[in-house]
C-alpha atoms as a PDB file:
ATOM      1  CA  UNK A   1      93.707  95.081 111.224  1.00  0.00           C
ATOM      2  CA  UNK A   2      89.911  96.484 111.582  1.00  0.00           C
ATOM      3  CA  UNK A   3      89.474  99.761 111.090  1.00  0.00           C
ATOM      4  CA  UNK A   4      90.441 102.518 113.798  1.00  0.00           C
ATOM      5  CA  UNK A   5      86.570 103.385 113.245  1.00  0.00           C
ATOM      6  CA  UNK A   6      85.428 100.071 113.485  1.00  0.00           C
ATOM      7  CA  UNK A   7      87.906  99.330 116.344  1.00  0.00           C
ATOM      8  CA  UNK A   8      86.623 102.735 118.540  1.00  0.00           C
ATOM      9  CA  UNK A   9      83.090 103.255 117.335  1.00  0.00           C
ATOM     10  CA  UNK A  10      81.602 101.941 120.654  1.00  0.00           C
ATOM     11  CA  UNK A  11      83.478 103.747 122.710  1.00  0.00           C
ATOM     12  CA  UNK A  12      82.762 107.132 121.071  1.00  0.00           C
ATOM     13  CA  UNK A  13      79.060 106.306 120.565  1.00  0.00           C
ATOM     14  CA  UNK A  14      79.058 105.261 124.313  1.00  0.00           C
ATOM     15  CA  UNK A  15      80.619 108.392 125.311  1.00  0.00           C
ATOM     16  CA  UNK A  16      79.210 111.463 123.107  1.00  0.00           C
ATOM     17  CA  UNK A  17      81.450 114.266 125.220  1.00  0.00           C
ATOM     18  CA  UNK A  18      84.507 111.889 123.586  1.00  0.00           C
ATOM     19  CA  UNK A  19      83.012 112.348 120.182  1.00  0.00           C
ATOM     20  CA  UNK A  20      82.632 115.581 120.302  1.00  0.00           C
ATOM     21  CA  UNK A  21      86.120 116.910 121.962  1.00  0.00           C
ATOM     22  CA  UNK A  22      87.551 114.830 118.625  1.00  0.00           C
ATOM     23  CA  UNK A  23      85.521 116.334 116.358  1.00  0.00           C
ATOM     24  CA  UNK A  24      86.765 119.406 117.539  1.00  0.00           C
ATOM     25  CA  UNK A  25      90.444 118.457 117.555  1.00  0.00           C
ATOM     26  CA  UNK A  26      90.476 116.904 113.819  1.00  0.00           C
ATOM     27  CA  UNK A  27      90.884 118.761 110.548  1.00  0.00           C
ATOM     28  CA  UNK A  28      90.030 117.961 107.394  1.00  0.00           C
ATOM     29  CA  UNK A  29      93.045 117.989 104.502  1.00  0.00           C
ATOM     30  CA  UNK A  30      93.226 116.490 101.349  1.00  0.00           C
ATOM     31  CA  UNK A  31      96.883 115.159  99.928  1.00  0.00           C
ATOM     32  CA  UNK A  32      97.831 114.772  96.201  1.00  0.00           C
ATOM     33  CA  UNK A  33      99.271 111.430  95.217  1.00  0.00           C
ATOM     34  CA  UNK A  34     102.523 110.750  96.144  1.00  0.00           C
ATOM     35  CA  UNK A  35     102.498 113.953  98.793  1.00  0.00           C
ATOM     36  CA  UNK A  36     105.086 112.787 101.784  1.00  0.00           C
ATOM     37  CA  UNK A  37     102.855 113.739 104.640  1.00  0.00           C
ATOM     38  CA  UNK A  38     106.176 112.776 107.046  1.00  0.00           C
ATOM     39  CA  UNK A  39     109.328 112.445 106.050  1.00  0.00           C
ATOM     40  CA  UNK A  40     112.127 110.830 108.013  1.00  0.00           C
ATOM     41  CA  UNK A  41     114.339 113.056 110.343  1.00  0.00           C
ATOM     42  CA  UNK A  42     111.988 114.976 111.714  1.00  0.00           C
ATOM     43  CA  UNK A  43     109.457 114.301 114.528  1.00  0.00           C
ATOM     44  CA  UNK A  44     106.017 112.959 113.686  1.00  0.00           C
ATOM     45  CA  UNK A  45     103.377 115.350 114.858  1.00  0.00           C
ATOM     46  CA  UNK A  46     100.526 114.306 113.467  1.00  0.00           C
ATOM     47  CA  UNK A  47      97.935 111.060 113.367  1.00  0.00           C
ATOM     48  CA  UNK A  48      95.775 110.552 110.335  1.00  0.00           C
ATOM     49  CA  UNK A  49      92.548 109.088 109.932  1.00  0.00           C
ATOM     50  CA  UNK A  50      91.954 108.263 106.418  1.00  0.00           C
ATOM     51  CA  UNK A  51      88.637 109.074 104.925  1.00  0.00           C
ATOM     52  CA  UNK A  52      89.444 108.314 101.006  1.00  0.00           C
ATOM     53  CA  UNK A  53      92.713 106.526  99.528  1.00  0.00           C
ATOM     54  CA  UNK A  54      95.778 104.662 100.472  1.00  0.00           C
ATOM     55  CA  UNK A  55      98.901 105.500 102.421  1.00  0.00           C
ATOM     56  CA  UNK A  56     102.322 103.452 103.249  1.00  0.00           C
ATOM     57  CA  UNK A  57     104.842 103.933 105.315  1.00  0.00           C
ATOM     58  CA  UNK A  58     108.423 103.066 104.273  1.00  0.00           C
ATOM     59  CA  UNK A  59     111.933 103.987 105.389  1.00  0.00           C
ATOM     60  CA  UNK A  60     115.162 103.669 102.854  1.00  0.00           C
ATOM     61  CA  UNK A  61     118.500 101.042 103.692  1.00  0.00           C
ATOM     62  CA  UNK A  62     121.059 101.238 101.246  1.00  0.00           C
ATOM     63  CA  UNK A  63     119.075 102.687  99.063  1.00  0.00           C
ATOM     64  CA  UNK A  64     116.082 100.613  99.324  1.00  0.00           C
ATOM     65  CA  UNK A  65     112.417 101.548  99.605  1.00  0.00           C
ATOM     66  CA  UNK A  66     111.225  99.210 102.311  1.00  0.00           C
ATOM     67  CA  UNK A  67     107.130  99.241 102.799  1.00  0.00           C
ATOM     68  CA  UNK A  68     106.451  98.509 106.761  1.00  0.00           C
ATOM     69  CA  UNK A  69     102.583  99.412 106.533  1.00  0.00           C
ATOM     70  CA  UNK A  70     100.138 100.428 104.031  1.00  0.00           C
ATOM     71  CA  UNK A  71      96.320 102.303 105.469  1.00  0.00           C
ATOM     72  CA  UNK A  72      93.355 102.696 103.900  1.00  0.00           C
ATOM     73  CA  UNK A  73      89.902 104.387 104.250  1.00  0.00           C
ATOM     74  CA  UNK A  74      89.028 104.345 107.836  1.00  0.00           C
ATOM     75  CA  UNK A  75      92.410 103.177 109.306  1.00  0.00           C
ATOM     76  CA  UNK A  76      94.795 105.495 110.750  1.00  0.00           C
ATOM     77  CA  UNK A  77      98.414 106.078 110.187  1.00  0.00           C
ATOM     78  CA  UNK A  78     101.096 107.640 111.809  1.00  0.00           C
ATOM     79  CA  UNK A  79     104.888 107.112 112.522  1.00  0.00           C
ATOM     80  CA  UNK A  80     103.709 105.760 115.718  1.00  0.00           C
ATOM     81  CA  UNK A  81     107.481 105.663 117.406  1.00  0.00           C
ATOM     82  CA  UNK A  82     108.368 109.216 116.955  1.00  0.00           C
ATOM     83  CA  UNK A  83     104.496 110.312 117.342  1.00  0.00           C
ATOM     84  CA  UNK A  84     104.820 109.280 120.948  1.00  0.00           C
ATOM     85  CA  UNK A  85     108.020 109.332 122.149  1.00  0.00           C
ATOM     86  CA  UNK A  86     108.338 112.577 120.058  1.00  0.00           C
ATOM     87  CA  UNK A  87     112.205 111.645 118.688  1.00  0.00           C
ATOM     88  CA  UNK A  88     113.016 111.784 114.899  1.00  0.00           C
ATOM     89  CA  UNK A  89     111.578 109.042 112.961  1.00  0.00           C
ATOM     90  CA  UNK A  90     113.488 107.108 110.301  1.00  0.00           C
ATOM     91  CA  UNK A  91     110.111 106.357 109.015  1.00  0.00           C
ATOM     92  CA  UNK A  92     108.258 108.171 105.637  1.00  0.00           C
ATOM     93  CA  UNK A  93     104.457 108.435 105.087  1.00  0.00           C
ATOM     94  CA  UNK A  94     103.062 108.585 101.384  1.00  0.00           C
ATOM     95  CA  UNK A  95      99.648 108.827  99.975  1.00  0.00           C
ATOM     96  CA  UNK A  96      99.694 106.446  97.087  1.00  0.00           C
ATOM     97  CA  UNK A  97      96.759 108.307  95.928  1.00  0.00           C
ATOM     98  CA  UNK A  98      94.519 111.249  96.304  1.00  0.00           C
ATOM     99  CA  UNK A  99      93.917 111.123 100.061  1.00  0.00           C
ATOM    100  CA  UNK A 100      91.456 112.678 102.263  1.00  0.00           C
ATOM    101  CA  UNK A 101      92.293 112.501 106.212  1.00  0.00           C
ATOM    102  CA  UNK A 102      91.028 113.288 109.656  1.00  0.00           C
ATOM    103  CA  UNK A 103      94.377 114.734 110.881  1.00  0.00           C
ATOM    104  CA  UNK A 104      95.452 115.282 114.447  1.00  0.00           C
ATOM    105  CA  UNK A 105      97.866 117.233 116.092  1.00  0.00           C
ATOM    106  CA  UNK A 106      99.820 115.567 119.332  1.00  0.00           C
ATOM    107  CA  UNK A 107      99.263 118.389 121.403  1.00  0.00           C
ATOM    108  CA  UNK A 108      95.758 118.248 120.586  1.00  0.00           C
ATOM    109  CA  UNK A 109      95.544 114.994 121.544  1.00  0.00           C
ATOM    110  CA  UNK A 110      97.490 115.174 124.727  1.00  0.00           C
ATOM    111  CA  UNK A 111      95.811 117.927 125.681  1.00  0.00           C
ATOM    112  CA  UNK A 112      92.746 116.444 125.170  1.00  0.00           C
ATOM    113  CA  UNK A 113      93.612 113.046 127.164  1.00  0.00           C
ATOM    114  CA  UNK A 114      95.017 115.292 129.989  1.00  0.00           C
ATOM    115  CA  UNK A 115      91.045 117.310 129.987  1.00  0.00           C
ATOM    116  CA  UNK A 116      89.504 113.844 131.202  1.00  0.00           C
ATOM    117  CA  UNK A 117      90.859 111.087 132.454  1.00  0.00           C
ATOM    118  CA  UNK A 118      88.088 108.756 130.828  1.00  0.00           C
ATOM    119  CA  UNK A 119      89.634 110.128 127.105  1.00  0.00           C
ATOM    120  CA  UNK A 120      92.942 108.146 128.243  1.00  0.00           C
ATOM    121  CA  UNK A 121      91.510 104.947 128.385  1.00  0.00           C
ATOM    122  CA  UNK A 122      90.802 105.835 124.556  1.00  0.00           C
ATOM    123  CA  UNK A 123      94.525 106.064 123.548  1.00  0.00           C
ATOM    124  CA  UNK A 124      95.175 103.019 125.430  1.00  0.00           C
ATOM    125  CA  UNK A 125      93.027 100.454 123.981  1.00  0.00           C
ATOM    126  CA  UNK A 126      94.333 101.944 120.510  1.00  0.00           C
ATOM    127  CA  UNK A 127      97.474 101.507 121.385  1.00  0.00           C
ATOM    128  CA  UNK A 128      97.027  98.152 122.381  1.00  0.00           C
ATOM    129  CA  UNK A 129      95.717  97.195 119.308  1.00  0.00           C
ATOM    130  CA  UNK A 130      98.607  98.787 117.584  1.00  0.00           C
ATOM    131  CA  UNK A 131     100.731  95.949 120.044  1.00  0.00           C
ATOM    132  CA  UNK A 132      99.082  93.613 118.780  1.00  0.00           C
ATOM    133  CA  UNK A 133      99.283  94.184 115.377  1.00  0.00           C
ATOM    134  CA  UNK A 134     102.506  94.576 115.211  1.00  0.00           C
ATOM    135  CA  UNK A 135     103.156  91.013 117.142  1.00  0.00           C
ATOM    136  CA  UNK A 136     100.960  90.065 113.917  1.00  0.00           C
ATOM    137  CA  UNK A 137     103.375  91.528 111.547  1.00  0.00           C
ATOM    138  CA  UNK A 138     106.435  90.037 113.412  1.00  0.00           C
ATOM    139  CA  UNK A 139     105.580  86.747 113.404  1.00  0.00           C
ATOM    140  CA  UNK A 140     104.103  86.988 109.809  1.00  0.00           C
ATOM    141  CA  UNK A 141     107.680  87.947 108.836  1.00  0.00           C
ATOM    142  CA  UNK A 142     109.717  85.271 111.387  1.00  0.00           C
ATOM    143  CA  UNK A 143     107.121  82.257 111.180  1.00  0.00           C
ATOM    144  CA  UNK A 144     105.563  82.611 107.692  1.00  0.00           C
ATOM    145  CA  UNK A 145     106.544  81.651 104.689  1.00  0.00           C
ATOM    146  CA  UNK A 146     106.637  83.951 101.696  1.00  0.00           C
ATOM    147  CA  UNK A 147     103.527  81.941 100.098  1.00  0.00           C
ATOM    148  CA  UNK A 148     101.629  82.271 103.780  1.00  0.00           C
ATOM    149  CA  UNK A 149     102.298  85.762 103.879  1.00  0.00           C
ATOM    150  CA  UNK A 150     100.897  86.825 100.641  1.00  0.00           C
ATOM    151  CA  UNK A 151      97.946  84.575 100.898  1.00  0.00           C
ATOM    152  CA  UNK A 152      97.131  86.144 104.726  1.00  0.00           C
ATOM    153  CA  UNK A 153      97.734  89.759 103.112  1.00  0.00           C
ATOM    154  CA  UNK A 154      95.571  88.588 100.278  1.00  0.00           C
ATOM    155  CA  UNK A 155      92.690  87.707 102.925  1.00  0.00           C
ATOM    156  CA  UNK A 156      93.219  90.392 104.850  1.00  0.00           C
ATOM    157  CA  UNK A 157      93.653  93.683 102.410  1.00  0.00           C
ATOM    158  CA  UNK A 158      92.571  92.217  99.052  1.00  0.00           C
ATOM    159  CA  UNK A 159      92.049  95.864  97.917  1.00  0.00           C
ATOM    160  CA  UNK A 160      96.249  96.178  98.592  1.00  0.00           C
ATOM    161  CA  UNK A 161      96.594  94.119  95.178  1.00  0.00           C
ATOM    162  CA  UNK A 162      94.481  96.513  92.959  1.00  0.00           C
ATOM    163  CA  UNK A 163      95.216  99.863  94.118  1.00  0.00           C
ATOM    164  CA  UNK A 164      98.900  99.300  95.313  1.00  0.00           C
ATOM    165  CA  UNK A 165     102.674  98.670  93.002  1.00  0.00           C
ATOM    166  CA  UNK A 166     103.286  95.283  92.907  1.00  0.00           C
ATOM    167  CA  UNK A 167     107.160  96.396  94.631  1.00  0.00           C
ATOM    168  CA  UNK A 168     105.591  98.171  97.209  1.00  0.00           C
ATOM    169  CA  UNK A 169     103.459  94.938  98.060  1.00  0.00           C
ATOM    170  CA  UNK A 170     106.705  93.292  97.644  1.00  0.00           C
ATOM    171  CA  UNK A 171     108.930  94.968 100.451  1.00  0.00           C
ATOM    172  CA  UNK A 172     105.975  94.660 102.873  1.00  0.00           C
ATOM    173  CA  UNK A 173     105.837  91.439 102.449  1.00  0.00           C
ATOM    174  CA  UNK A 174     109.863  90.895 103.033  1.00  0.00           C
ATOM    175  CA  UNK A 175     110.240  89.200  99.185  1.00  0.00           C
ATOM    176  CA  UNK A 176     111.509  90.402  96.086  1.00  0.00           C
ATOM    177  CA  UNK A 177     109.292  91.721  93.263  1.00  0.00           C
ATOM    178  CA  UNK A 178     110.486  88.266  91.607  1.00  0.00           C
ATOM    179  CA  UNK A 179     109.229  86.286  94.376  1.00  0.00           C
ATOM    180  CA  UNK A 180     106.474  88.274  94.179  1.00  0.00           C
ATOM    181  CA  UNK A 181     105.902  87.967  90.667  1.00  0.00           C
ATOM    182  CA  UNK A 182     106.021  84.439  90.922  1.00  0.00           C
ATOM    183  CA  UNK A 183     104.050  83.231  94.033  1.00  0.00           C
ATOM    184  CA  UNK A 184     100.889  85.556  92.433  1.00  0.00           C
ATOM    185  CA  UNK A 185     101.510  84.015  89.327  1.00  0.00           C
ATOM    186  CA  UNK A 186     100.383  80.567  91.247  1.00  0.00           C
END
């Protein structure tokens, strides 16, 4: 996935009143390693943009830690089903190490797509691109081998595989650490 700055920076350099009605929504916090900054059962009410470190998110069956998404510096991260449809998410977020973030309330940002209509088409083209990637991650996990899937992940986050447990990269990749072990082992 690019980066939510890479994927938006036209739109807010073509459009400085955007720019500056985020900059004024956003706060700066910093989150120790292995800080939850959502935990599952309650409602997500925040969007991060991360400025330094990585985050996952992960959700627990029978007693499991399963990794559905990892984010790094400029990416964003949310629980993006309970963010917008503001129910209880079975999903956790977890800085896997010191993190700095851009974060974002939901009122904020509803209130701010509500100020101008032009600020909506904003939150739709990211949320397209959050369609897409997760048709990406779908058919990664139904048409891809485990081999495929590592070497895509490989290609496309090679920083994942120095700054990330090996289990973590595991579960996200729908393999045991075994298989894991093994197919980087190749």
């Amino acid at each position: 996935m690019n980066s939510f700055l890479e994927q938006n920076a036209a739109l807010l350099l073509d459009n400085p009143l955007l720019a500056e009605a985020f900059q004024n929504i956003m706060m700066f916090e910093k989150y120790p390693k292995h800080h939850i900054l959502h935990e599952s059962g309650t409602i997500c009410n925040h969007f991060y943009i991360i400025t330094s470190g990585v985050a996952r998110v992960f959700y627990y069956k029978e007693d499991k830690d399963i990794t559905v998404h990892f984010s790094a510096e400029q990416e964003s991260i949310t629980t993006i089903d309970s963010f917008i449809q503001r129910k209880k998410s079975k999903y956790n977020i977890e800085a896997l190490e010191d993190l700095d973030v851009l974060k974002i309330a939901h009122a904020d940002l509803e209130n701010l797509f509500e100020s101008n209509p032009k600020f909506e088409r904003f939150g739709r083209l990211f949320l397209q691109q959050i369609y897409i990637d997760l048709v990406e991650r779908i058919d990664d996990l139904q048409l891809h081998s485990a081999q495929e899937r590592y070497q895509k992940l490989l290609e496309k986050k090679p920083y994942l595989f120095q700054r990330v447990a090996s289990k973590h990269i595991a579960s996200f990749l729908g393999m045991t650490p075994e298989t894991f072990s093994r197919i980087r082992g190749k």
